[in-house]
Protein backbone atom coordinates (compact mmCIF):
# COMPACT_ATOMS: atom_id res chain seq x y z
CA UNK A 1 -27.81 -25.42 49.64
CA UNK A 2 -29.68 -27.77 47.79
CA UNK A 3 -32.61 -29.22 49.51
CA UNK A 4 -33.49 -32.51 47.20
CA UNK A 5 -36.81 -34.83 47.89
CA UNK A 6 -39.56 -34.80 48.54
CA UNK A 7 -38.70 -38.70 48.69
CA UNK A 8 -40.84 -41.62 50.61
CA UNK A 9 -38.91 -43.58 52.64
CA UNK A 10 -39.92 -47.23 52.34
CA UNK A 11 -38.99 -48.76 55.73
CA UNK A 12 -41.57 -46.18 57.48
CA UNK A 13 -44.07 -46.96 55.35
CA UNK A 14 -43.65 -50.75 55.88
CA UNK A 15 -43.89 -50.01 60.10
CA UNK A 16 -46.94 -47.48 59.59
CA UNK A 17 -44.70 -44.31 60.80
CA UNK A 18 -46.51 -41.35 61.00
CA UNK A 19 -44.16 -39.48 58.99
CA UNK A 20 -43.04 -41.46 55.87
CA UNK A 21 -42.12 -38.30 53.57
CA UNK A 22 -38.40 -36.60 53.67
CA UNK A 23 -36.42 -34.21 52.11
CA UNK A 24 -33.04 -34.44 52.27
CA UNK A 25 -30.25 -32.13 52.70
CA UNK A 26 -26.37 -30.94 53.85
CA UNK A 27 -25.87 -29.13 56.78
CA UNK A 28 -22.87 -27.75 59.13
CA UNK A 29 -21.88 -30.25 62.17
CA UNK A 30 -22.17 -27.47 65.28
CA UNK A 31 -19.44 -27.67 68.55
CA UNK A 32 -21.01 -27.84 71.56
CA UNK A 33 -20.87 -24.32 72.07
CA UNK A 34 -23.03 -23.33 68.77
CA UNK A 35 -19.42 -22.62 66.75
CA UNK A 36 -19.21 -24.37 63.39
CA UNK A 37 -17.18 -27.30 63.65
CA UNK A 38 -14.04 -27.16 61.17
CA UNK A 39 -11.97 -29.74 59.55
CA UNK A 40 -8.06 -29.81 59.90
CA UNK A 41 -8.17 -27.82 56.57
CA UNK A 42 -10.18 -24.83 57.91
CA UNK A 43 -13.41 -26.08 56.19
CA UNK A 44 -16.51 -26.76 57.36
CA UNK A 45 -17.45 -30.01 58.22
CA UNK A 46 -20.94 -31.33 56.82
CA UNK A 47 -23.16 -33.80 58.12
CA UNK A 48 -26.29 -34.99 55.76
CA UNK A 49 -30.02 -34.60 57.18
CA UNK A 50 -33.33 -35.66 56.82
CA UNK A 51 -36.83 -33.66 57.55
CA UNK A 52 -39.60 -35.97 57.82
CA UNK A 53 -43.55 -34.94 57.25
CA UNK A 54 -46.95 -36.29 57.15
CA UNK A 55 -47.70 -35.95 52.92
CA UNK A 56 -45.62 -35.30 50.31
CA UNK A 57 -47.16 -31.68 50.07
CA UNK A 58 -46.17 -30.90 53.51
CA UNK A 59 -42.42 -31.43 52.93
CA UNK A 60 -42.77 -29.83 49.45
CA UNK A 61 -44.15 -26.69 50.88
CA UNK A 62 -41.27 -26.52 54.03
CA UNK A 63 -38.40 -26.59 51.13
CA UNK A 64 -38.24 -22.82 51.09
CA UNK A 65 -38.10 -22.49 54.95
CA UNK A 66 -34.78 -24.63 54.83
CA UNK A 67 -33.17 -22.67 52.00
CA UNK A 68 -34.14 -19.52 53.66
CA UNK A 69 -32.43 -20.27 56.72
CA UNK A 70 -29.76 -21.96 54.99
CA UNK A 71 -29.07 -18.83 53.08
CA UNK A 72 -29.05 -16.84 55.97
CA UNK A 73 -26.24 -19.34 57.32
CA UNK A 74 -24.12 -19.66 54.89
CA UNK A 75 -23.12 -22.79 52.98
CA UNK A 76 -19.96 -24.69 52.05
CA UNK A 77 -16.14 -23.56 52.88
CA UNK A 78 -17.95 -19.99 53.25
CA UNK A 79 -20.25 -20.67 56.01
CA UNK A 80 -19.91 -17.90 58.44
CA UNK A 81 -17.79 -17.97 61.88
CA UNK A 82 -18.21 -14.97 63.62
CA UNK A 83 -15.36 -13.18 62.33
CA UNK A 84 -16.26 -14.01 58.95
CA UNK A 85 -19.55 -11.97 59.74
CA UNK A 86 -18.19 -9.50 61.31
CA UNK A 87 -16.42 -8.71 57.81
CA UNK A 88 -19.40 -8.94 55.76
CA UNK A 89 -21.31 -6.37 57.87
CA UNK A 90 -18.67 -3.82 57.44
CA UNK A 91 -17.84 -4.58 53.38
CA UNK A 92 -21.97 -3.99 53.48
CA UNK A 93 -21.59 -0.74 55.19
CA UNK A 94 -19.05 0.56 52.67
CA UNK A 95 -20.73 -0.59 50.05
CA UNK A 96 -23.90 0.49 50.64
CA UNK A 97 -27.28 -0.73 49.46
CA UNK A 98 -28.26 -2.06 45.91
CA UNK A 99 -24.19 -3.50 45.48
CA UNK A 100 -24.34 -7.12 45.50
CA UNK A 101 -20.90 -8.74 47.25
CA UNK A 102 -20.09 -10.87 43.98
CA UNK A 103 -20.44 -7.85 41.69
CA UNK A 104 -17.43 -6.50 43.72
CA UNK A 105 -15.57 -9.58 44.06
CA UNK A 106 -15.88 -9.39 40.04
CA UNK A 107 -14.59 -5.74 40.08
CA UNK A 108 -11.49 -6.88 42.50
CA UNK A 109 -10.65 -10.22 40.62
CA UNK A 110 -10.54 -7.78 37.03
CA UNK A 111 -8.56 -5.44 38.58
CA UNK A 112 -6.66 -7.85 40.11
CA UNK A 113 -5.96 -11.23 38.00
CA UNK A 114 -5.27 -14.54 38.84
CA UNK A 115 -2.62 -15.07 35.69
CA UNK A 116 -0.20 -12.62 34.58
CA UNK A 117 -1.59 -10.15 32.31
CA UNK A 118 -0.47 -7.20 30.41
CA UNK A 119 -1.22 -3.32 31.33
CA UNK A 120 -1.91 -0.69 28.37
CA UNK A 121 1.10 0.42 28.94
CA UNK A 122 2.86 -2.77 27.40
CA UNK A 123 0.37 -3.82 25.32
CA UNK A 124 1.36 0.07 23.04
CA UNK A 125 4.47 -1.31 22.71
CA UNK A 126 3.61 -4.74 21.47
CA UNK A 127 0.81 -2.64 19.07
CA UNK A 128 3.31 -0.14 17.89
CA UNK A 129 5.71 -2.94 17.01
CA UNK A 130 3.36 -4.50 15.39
CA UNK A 131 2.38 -1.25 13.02
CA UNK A 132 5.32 -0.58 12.63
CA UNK A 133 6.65 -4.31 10.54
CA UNK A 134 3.24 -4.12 8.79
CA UNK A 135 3.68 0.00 7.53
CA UNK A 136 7.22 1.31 8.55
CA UNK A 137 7.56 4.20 10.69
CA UNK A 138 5.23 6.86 8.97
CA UNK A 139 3.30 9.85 9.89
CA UNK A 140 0.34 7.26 10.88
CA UNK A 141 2.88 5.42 13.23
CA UNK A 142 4.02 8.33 14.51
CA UNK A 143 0.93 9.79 15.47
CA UNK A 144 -0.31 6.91 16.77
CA UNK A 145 2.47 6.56 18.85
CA UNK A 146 1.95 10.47 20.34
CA UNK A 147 -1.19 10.03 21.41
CA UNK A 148 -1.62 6.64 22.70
CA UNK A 149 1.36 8.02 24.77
CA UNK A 150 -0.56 10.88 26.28
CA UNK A 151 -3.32 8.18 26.87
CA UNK A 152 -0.30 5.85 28.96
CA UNK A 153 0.70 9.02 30.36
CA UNK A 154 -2.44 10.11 31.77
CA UNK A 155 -2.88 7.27 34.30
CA UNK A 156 -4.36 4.19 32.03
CA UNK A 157 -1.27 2.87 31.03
CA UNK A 158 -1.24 0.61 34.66
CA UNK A 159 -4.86 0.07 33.94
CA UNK A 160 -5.32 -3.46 32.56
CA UNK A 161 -7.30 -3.11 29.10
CA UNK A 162 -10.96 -4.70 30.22
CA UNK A 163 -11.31 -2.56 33.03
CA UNK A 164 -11.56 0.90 31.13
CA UNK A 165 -14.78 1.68 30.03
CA UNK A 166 -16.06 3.90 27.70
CA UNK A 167 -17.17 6.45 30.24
CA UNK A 168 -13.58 6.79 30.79
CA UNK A 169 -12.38 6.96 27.23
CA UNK A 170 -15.08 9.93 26.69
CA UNK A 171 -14.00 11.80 29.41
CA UNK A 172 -10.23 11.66 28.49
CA UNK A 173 -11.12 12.50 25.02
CA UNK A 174 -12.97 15.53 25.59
CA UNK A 175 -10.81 17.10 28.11
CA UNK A 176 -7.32 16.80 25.32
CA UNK A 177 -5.47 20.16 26.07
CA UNK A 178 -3.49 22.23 23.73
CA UNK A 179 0.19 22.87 24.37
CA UNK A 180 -0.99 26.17 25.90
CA UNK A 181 -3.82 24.83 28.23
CA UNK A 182 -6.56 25.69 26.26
CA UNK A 183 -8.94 22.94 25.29
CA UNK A 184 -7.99 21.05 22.15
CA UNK A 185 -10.22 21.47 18.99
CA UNK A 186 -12.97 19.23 17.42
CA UNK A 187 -10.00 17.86 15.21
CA UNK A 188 -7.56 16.96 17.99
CA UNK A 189 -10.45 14.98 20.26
CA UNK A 190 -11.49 13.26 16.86
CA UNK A 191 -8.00 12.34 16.20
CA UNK A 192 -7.50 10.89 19.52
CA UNK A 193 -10.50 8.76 19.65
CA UNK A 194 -9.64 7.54 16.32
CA UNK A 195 -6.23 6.11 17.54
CA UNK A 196 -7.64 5.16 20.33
CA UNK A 197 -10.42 2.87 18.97
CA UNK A 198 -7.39 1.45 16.40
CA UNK A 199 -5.17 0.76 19.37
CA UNK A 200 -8.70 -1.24 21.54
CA UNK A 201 -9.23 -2.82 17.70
CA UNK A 202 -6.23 -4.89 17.93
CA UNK A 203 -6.86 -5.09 21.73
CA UNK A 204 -10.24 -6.62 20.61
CA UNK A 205 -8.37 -9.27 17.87
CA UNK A 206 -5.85 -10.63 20.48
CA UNK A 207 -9.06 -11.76 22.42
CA UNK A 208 -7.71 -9.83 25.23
CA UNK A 209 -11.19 -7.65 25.58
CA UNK A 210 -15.10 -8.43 24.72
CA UNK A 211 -15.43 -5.27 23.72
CA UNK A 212 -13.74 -1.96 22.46
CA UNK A 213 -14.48 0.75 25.51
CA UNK A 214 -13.57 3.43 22.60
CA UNK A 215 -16.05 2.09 19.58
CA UNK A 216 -19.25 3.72 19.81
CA UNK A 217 -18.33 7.24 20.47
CA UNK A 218 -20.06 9.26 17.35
CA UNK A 219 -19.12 12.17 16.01
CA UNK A 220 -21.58 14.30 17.14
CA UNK A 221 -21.02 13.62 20.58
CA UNK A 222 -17.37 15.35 20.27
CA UNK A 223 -17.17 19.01 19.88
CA UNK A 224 -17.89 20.41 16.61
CA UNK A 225 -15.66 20.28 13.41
CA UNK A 226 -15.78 23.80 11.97
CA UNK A 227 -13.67 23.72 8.83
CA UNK A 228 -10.54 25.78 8.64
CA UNK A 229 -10.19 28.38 6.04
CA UNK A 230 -6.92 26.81 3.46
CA UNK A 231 -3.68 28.82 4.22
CA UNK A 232 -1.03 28.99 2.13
CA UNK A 233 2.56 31.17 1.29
CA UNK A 234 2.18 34.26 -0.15
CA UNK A 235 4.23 35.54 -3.39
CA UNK A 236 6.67 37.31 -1.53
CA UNK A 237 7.51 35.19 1.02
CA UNK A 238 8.05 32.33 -1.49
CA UNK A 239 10.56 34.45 -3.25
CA UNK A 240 12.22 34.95 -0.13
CA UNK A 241 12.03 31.47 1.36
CA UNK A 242 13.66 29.95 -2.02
CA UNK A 243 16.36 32.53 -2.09
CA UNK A 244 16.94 32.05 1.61
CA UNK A 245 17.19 28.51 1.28
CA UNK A 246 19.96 29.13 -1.94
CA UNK A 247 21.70 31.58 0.64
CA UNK A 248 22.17 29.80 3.68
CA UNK A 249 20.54 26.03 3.03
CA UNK A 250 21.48 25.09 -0.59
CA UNK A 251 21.52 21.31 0.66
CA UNK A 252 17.86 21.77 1.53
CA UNK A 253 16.67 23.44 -1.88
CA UNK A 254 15.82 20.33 -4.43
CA UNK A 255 13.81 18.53 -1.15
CA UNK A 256 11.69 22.06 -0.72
CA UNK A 257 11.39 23.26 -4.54
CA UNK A 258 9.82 19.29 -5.44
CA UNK A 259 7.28 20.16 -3.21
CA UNK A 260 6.56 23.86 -3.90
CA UNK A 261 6.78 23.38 -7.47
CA UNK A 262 5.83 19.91 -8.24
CA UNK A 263 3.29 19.38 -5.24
CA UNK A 264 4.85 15.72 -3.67
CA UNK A 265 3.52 15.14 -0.44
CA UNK A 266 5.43 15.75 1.98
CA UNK A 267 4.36 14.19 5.00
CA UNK A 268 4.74 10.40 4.15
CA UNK A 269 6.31 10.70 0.74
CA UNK A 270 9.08 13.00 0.83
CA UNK A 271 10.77 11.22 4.38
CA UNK A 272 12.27 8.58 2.16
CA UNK A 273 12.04 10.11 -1.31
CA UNK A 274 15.04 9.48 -3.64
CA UNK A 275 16.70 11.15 -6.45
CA UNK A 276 16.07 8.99 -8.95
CA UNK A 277 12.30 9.31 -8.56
CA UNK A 278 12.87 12.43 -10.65
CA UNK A 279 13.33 11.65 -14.60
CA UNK A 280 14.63 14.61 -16.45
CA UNK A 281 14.94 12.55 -19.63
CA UNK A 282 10.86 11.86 -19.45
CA UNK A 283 10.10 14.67 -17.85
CA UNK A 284 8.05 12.94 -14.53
CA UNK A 285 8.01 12.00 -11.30
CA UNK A 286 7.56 8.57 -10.49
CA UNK A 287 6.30 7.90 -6.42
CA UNK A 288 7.22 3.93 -6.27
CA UNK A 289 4.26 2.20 -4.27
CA UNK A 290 6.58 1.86 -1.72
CA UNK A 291 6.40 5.46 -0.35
CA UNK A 292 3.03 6.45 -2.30
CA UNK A 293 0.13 7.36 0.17
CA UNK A 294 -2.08 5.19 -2.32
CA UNK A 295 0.61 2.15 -1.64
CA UNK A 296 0.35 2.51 -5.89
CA UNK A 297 3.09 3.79 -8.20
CA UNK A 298 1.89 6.73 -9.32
CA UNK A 299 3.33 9.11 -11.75
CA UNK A 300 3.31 13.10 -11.80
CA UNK A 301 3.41 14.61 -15.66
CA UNK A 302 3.38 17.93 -17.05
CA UNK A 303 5.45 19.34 -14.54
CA UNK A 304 5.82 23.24 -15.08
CA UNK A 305 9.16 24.12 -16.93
CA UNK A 306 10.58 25.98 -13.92
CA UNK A 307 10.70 23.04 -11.95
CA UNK A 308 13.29 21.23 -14.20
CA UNK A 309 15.22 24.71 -14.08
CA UNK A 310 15.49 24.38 -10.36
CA UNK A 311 16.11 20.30 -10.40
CA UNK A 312 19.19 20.66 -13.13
CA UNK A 313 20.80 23.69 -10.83
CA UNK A 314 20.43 21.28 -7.39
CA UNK A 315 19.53 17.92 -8.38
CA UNK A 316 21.87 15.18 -8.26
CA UNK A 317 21.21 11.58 -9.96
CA UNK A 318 20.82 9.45 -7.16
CA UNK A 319 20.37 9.31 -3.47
CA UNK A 320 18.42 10.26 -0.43
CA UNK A 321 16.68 13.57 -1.01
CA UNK A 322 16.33 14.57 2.67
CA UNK A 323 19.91 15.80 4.32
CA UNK A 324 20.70 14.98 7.66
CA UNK A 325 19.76 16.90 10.45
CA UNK A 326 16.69 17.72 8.44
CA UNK A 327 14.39 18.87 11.12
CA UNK A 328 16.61 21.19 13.08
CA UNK A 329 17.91 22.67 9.14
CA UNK A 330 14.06 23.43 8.15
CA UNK A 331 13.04 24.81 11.05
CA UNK A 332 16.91 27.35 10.91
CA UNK A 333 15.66 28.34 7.04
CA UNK A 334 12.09 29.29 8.14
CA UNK A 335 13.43 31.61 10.50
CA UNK A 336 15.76 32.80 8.40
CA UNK A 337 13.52 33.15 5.72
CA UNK A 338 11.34 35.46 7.89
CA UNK A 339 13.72 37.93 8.63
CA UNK A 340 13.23 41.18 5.79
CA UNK A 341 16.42 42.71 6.48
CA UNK A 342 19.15 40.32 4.67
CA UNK A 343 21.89 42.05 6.66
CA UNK A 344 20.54 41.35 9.53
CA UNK A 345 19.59 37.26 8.32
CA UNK A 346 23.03 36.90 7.29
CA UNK A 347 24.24 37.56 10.70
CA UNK A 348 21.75 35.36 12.57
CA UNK A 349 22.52 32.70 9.60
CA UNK A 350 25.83 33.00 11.03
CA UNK A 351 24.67 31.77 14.59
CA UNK A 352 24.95 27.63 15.20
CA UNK A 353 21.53 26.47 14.48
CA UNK A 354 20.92 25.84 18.34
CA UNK A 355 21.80 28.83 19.30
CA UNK A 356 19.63 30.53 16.63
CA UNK A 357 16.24 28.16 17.42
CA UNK A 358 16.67 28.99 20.98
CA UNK A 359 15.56 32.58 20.55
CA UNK A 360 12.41 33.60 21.79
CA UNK A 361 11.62 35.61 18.14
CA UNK A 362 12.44 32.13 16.26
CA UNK A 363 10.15 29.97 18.10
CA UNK A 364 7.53 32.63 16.98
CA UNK A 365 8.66 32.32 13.41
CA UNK A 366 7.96 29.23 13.65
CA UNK A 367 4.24 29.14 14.69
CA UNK A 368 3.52 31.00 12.10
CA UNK A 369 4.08 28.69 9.39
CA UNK A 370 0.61 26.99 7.66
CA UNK A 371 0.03 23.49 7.73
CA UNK A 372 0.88 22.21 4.71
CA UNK A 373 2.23 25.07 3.15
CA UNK A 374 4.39 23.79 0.37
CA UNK A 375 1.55 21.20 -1.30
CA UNK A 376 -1.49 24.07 -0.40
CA UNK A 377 0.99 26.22 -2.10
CA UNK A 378 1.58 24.43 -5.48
CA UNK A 379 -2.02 23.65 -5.54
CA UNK A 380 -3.07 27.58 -5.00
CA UNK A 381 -0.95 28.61 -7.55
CA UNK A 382 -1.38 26.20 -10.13
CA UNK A 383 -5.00 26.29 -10.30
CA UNK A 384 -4.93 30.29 -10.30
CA UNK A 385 -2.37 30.02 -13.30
CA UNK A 386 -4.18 27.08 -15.40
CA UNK A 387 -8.13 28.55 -14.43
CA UNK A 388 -9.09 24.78 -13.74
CA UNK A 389 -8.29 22.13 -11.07
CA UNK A 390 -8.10 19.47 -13.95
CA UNK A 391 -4.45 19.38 -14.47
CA UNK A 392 -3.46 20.04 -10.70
CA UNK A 393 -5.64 16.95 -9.70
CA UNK A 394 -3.59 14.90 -11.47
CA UNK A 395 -0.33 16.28 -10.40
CA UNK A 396 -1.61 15.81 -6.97
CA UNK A 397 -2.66 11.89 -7.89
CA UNK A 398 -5.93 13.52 -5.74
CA UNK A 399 -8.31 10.84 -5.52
CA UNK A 400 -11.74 13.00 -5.26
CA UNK A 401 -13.59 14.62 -7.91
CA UNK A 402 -11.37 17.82 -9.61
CA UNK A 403 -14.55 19.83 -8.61
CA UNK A 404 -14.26 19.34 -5.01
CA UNK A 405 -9.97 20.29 -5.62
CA UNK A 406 -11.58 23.31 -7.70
CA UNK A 407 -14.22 24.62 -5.03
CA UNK A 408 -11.71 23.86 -2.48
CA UNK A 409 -9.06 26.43 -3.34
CA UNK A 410 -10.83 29.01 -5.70
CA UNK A 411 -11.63 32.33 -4.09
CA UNK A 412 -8.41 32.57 -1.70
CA UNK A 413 -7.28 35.14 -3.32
CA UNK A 414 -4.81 34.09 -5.85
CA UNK A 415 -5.04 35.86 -9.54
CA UNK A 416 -3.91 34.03 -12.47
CA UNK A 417 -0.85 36.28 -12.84
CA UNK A 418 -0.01 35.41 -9.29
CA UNK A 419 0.02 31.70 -10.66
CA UNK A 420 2.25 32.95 -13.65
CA UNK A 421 4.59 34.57 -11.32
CA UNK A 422 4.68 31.41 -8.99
CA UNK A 423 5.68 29.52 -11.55
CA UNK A 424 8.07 31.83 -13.16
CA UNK A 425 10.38 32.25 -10.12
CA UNK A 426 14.07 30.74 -11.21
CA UNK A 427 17.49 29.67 -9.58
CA UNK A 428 20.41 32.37 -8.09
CA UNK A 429 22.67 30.09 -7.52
CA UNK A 430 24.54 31.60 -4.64
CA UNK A 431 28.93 30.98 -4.96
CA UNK A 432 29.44 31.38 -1.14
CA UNK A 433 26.38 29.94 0.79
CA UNK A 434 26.62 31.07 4.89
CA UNK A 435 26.90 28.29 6.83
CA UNK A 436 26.36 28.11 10.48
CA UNK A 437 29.89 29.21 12.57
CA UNK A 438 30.47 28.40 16.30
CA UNK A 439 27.80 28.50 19.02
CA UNK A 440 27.11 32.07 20.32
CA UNK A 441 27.43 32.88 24.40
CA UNK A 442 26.84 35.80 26.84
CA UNK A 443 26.24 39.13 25.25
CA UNK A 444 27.24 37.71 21.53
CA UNK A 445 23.49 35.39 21.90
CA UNK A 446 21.69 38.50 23.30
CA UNK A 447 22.98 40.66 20.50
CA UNK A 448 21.62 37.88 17.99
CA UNK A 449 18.38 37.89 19.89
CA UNK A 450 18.01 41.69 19.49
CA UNK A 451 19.01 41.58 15.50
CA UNK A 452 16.41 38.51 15.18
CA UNK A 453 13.71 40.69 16.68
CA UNK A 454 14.67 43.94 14.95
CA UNK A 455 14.65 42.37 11.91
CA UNK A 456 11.24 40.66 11.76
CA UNK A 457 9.86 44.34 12.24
């Protein structure tokens, strides 16, 4: 209520009333039975009023007397009626003390809007769409699209974006599970913040938040980053993984030997790589700034000799690199490839690559694989063989000092003759590769299963 005055009233003065000061004010019309009287519209009807005084300090000093019991009252279309009160007390109760009503009517009218409004949930879509016309469907848009997934998946994707708070984005960052229940690394809760606070970013642009609930989370309030020790293939296996792959994959060697021997990248690079990036009659590589993680064309020379050996045996001129099916093929040659009895590989190379990925001793084949094997390979190797990480840097188009390439991989374990012999591993073309036959049932999949498992001993 405002309580306006104190004014003098004229006419008073003019007749010598005792009382010539006033303050003036709106107040509820009351039924005859105390009630509140109401207009045909449910509101409350108001009647103006006038307090009059002796001096103009006396009706200055009674102002906060009338808003007091105003207050108490009620004021406007929410003046209380007895039912009306009856609510507040209990909403109080719940409540509790120190929780003002219009803080929770601000609480209920975010959670619950007036206009229509997207959820997380659709706003991903729109923000995966949008990455995806502005950088094609890469590794980045791929993760991005796991993980703000989980983040849908786990509860906020009905959550409308201004209501999470960064409370809430901490807490569902540090409690990221691995696939096996255990708690994710420092790595994995880094990685999700990070798409997180890129997903709240463009949140942030469309105007649709004040502020990004996921900026502000440091580093050192996630769980350590202790760094992992480089992993790569060792000589024997890559013997056997390249003759495997000229056994019972030959449409999969070229795409694997550019990488082992020639160190392309193969998470955003080699997806759409084509044949004629590879120029025999220069002897290079040219990455087009298309597919180049730099978004540069960039240019590999001084490609070892064994590399062209391998390209002229199962290059072609022209075309996609990558076969189809590529995924499911990889994953059939790794397990192949760790099998040491060929007799037994052959057989299981036999199996249709379902069947053969199905089996408990493949799936642990598969695990055991390093990340980033090929490129950590090439890079082990080379630097063994040449002594320095001068030439491999740029090979690698690495963008950091060839120190930090150098101190990175020296002292793994790789001799310079292990380089030589990396790089001195050639082509058997195979005349009758072994393809994949019909899918294996009953006791015929068991008997694979046992093979697979005998033969990884």
């Amino acid at each position: 209520m405002n309580v306006k005055g104190p004014f003098k009233d004229t006419t008073k003065v003019a007749t010598g009333a005792a009382k010539p000061w006033y303050l003036s004010y709106f107040a509820p019309k009351l039924n005859a039975d105390g009630t509140i009287g109401l207009d045909a519209e449910k509101r409350p009807i108001l009647r103006r009023h006038r307090s009059y005084y002796h001096t103009k300090a006396e009706a200055e000093a009674d102002k906060p007397r009338l808003e007091t019991q105003h207050a108490a009252t009620g004021t406007g279309e929410y003046l209380f009626d007895r039912s009306a009160a009856e609510d507040y007390e209990q909403a109080k109760k719940i409540l509790g003390a120190g929780i003002s009503m219009v803080d929770v009517a601000k609480f209920w009218r975010k959670h619950h809007p007036l206009e229509d409004k997207k959820k997380v949930a659709a706003l991903v879509v729109d923000f995966l769409r949008s990455i995806e016309i502005s950088h094609e469907k890469k590794r980045h848009w791929s993760d991005l699209k796991s993980r703000l997934g989980m983040f849908v998946a786990a509860g906020f994707g009905e959550r409308y974006p201004d209501t999470i708070t960064r409370d809430e984005v901490m807490g569902y960052v540090l409690n990221r599970e691995n696939q096996d229940g255990s708690k994710a690394g420092a790595r994995t809760q880094r990685n999700h913040k990070t798409a997180l606070c890129t997903f709240f970013n463009w949140v942030l642009d469309k105007k649709l938040i004040e502020k990004n609930p996921a900026a502000g989370i440091r580093k050192r309030m996630l769980a350590k980053e202790v760094p992992k020790e480089i992993e790569y293939l060792n000589l024997e296996y890559v013997r056997r993984y390249l003759r495997s792959a000229e056994r019972y994959a030959p449409d999969l060697v070229a795409h694997e030997v550019i990488q082992l021997v020639s160190g392309v990248r193969s998470d955003d690079e080699m997806e759409n790589f084509q044949a004629e990036f590879v120029k025999p009659r220069t002897k290079n590589i040219v990455i087009p700034a298309a597919i180049a993680k730099t978004e540069k064309r960039e240019v590999i020379d001084n490609v070892e000799e064994c590399f062209w050996a391998w390209w002229s045996e199962y290059g072609r001129e022209k075309g996609l690199l990558r076969p189809r099916n590529y995924g499911p093929k990889w994953e059939r040659l790794r397990v192949l490839a760790s099998v040491n009895d060929q007799a037994e590989a052959d057989k299981l190379a036999r199996l249709p690559i379902k069947t053969l990925l199905a089996l408990p001793a493949s799936k642990a084949a598969l695990v055991d694989w390093p990340w980033n094997a090929r490129r950590r390979s090439f890079c082990t190797y080379h630097i063994a063989m040449h002594q320095s990480a001068d030439k491999t840097a740029l090979i690698l188009r690495h963008r950091g000092a060839a120190s930090t390439l150098h101190n990175s991989y020296r002292g793994l374990g790789a001799t310079q003759e292990d380089g030589r012999e990396y790089f001195s591993v050639l082509p058997e073309k195979v005349s009758q590769p072994i393809l994949p036959e019909v899918e294996a049932k009953g006791i015929v999949k068991i008997q694979a299963n046992q093979r697979l498992a005998a033969g990884q001993k």
